[in-house]
C-alpha atoms as a PDB file:
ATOM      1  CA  UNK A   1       6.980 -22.233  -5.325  1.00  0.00           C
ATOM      2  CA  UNK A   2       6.477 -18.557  -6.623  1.00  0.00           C
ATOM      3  CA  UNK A   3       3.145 -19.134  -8.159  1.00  0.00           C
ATOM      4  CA  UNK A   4       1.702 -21.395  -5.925  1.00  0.00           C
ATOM      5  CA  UNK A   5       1.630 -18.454  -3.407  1.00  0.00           C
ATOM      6  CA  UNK A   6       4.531 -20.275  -0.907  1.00  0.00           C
ATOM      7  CA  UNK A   7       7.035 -17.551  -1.019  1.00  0.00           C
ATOM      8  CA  UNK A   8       6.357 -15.128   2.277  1.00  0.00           C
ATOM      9  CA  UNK A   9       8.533 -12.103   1.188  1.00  0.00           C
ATOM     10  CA  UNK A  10      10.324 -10.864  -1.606  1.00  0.00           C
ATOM     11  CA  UNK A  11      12.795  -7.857  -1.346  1.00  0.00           C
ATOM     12  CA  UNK A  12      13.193  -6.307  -4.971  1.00  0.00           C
ATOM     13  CA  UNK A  13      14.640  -2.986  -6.424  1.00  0.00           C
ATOM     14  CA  UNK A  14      12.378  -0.845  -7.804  1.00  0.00           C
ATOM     15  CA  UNK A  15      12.990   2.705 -10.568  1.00  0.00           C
ATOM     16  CA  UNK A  16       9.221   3.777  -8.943  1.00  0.00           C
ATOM     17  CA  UNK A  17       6.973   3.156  -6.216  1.00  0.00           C
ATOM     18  CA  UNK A  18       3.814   4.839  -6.054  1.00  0.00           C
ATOM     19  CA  UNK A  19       1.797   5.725  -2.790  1.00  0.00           C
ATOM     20  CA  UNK A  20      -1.237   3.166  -3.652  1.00  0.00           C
ATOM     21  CA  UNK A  21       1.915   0.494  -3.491  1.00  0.00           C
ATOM     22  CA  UNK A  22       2.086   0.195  -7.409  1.00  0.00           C
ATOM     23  CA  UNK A  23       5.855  -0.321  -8.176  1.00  0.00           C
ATOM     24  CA  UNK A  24       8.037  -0.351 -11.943  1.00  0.00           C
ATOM     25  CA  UNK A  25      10.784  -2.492 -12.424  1.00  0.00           C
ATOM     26  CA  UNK A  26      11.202  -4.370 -15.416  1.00  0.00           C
ATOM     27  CA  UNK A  27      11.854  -1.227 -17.879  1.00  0.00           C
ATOM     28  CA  UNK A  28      13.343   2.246 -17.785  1.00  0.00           C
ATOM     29  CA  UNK A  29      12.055   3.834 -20.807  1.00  0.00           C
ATOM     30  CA  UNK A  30      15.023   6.398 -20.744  1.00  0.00           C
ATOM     31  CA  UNK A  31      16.887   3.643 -21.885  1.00  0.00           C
ATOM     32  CA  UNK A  32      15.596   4.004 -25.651  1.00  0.00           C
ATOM     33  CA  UNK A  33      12.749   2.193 -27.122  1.00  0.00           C
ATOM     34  CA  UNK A  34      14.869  -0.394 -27.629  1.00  0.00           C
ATOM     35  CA  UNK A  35      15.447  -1.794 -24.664  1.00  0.00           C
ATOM     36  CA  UNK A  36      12.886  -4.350 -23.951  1.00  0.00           C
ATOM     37  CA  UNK A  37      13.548  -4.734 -20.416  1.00  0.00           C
ATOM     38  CA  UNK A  38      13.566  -7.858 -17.764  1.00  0.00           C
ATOM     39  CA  UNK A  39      10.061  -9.132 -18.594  1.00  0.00           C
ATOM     40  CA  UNK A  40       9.846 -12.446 -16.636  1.00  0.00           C
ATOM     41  CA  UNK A  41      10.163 -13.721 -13.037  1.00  0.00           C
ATOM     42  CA  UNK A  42      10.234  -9.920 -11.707  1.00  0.00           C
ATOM     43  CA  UNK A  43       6.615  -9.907 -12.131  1.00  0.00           C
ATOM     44  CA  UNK A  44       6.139 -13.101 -10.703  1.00  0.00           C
ATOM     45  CA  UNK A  45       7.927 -12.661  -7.814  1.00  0.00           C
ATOM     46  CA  UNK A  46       5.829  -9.646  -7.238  1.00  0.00           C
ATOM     47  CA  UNK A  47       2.471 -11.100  -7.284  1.00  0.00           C
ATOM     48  CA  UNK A  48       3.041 -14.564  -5.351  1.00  0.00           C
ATOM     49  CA  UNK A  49       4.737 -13.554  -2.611  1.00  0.00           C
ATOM     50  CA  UNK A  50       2.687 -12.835   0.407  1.00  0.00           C
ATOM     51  CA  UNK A  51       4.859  -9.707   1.216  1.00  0.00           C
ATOM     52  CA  UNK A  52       6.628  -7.621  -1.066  1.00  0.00           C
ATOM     53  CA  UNK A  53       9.344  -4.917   0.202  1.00  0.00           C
ATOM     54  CA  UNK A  54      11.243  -3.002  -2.365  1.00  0.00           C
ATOM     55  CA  UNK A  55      14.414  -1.628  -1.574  1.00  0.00           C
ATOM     56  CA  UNK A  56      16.525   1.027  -3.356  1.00  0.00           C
ATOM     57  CA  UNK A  57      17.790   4.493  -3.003  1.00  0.00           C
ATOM     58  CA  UNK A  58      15.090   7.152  -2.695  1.00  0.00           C
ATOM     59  CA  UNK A  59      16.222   9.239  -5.771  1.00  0.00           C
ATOM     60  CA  UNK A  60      17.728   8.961  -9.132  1.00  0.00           C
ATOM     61  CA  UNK A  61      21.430   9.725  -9.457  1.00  0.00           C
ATOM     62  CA  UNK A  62      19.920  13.046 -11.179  1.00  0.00           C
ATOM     63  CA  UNK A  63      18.417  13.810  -7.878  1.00  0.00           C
ATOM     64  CA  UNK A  64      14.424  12.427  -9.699  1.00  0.00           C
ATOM     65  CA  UNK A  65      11.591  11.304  -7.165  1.00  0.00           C
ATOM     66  CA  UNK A  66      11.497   7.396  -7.640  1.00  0.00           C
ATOM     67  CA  UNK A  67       8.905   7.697  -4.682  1.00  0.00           C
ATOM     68  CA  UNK A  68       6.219   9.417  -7.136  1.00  0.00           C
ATOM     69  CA  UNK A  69       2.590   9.983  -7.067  1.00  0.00           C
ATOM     70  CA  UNK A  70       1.672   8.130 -10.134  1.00  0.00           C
ATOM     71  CA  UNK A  71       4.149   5.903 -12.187  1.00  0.00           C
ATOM     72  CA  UNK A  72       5.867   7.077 -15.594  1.00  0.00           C
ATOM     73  CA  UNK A  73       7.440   3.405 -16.273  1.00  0.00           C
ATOM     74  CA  UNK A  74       5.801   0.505 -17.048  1.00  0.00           C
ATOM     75  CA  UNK A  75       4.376  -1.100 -14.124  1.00  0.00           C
ATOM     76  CA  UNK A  76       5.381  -4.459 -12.775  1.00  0.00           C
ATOM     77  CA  UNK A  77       2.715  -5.013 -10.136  1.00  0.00           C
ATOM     78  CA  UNK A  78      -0.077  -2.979  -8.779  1.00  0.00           C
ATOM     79  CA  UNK A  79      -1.000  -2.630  -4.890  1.00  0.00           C
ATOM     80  CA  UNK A  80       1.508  -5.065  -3.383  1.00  0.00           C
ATOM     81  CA  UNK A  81       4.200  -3.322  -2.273  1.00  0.00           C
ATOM     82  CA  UNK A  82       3.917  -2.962   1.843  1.00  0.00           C
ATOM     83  CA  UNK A  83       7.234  -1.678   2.617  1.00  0.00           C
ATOM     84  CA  UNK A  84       9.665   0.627   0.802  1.00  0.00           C
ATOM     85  CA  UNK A  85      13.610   0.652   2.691  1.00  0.00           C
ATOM     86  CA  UNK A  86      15.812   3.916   0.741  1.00  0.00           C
ATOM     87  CA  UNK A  87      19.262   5.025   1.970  1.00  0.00           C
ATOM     88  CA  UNK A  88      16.907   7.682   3.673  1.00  0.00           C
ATOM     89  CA  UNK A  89      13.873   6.299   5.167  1.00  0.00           C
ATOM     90  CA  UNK A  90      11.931   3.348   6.200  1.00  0.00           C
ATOM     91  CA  UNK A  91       8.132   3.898   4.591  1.00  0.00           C
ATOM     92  CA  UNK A  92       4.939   1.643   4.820  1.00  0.00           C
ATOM     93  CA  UNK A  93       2.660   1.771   2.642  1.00  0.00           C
ATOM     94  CA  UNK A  94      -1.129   1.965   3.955  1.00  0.00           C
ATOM     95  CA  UNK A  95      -4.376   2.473   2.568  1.00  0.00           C
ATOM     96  CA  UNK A  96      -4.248   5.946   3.966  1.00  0.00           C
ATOM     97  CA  UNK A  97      -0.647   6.882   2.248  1.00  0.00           C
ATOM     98  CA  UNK A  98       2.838   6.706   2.505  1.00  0.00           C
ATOM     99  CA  UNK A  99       3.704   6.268   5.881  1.00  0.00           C
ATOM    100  CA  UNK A 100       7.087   7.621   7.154  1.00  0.00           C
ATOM    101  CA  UNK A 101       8.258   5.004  10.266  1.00  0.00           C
ATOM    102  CA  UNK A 102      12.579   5.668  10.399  1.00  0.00           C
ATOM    103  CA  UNK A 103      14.049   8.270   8.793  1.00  0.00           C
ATOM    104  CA  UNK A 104      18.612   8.306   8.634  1.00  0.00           C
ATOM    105  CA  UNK A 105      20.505   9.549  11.693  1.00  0.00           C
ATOM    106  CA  UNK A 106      19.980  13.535  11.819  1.00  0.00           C
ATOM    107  CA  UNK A 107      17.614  14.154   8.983  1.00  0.00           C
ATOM    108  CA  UNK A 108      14.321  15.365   9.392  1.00  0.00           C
ATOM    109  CA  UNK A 109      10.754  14.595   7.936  1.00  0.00           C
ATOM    110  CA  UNK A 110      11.178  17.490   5.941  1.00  0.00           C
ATOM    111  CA  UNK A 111      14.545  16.746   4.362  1.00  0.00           C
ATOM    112  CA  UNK A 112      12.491  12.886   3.448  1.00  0.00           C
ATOM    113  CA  UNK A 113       9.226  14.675   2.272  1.00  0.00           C
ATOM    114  CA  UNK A 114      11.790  17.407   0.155  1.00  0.00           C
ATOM    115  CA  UNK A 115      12.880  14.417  -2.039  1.00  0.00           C
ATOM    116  CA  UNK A 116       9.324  12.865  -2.094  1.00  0.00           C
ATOM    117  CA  UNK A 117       6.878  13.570  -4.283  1.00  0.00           C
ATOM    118  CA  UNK A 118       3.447  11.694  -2.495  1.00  0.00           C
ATOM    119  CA  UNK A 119       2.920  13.696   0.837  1.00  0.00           C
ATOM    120  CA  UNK A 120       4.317  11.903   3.846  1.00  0.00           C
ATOM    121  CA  UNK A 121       2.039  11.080   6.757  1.00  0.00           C
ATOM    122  CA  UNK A 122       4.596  11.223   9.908  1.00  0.00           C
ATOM    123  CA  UNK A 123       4.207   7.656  12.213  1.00  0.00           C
ATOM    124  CA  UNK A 124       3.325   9.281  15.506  1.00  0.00           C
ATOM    125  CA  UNK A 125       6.091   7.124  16.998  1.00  0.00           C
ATOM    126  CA  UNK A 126       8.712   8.475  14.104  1.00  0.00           C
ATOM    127  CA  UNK A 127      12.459   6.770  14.931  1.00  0.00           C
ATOM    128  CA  UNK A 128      15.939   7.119  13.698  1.00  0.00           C
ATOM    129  CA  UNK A 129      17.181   4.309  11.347  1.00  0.00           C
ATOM    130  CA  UNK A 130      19.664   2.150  14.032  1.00  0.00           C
ATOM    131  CA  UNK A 131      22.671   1.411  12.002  1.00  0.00           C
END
């Protein structure tokens, strides 16, 4: 099913996304070197579904970017992630950049782009998340 291209969306976590739509998550490297990670259907989930959207919180429990402008972990796939859902925002990502669409009930753009590192191109029709 998965790698005969069938699947139409996968939702996946993600320690990075990058604004070309490269995402890691297989390894965290802060781990130790020896931790070998979740090598496996990760990566194949990634690649043969027709949409991927990853969804985790938008920073590390240290307060890290995890929406960076180039990844530091191991990547899992390159250029296929379209949508990125946080406990902040709603984000597309588009050939242009990171696009921000919804953004949580009484923040601004410039509380999202203060915990982003890629610079945020604001959807002209910009919404709250509806909860």
């Amino acid at each position: 099913m998965i790698r005969g291209g069938h699947v139409d969306i996968t939702v996946m976590g993600a320690f990075q996304v990058n604004e070309q739509g490269d995402f890691a998550s297989w390894m965290n490297p802060s781990r130790g070197h020896t931790n070998v990670g979740n090598v496996g259907g990760s990566m194949d989930l990634a690649v043969g579904a027709k949409k991927l959207f990853i969804a985790m919180e938008h920073t590390t429990n240290k307060g890290e970017f995890k929406l960076v402008k180039s990844l530091t972990y191991p990547a899992t796939a390159r250029k296929k992630v379209q949508k990125i859902f946080t406990d902040l925002a709603v984000i597309e990502v588009t050939p242009e950049g990171l696009v921000l669409k919804e953004i949580y009930p009484g923040l601004t753009p410039e509380d999202i782009q203060s915990v982003t590192e890629p610079k945020l191109i604001i959807a002209p029709d910009l919404k709250e998340i509806e909860l």
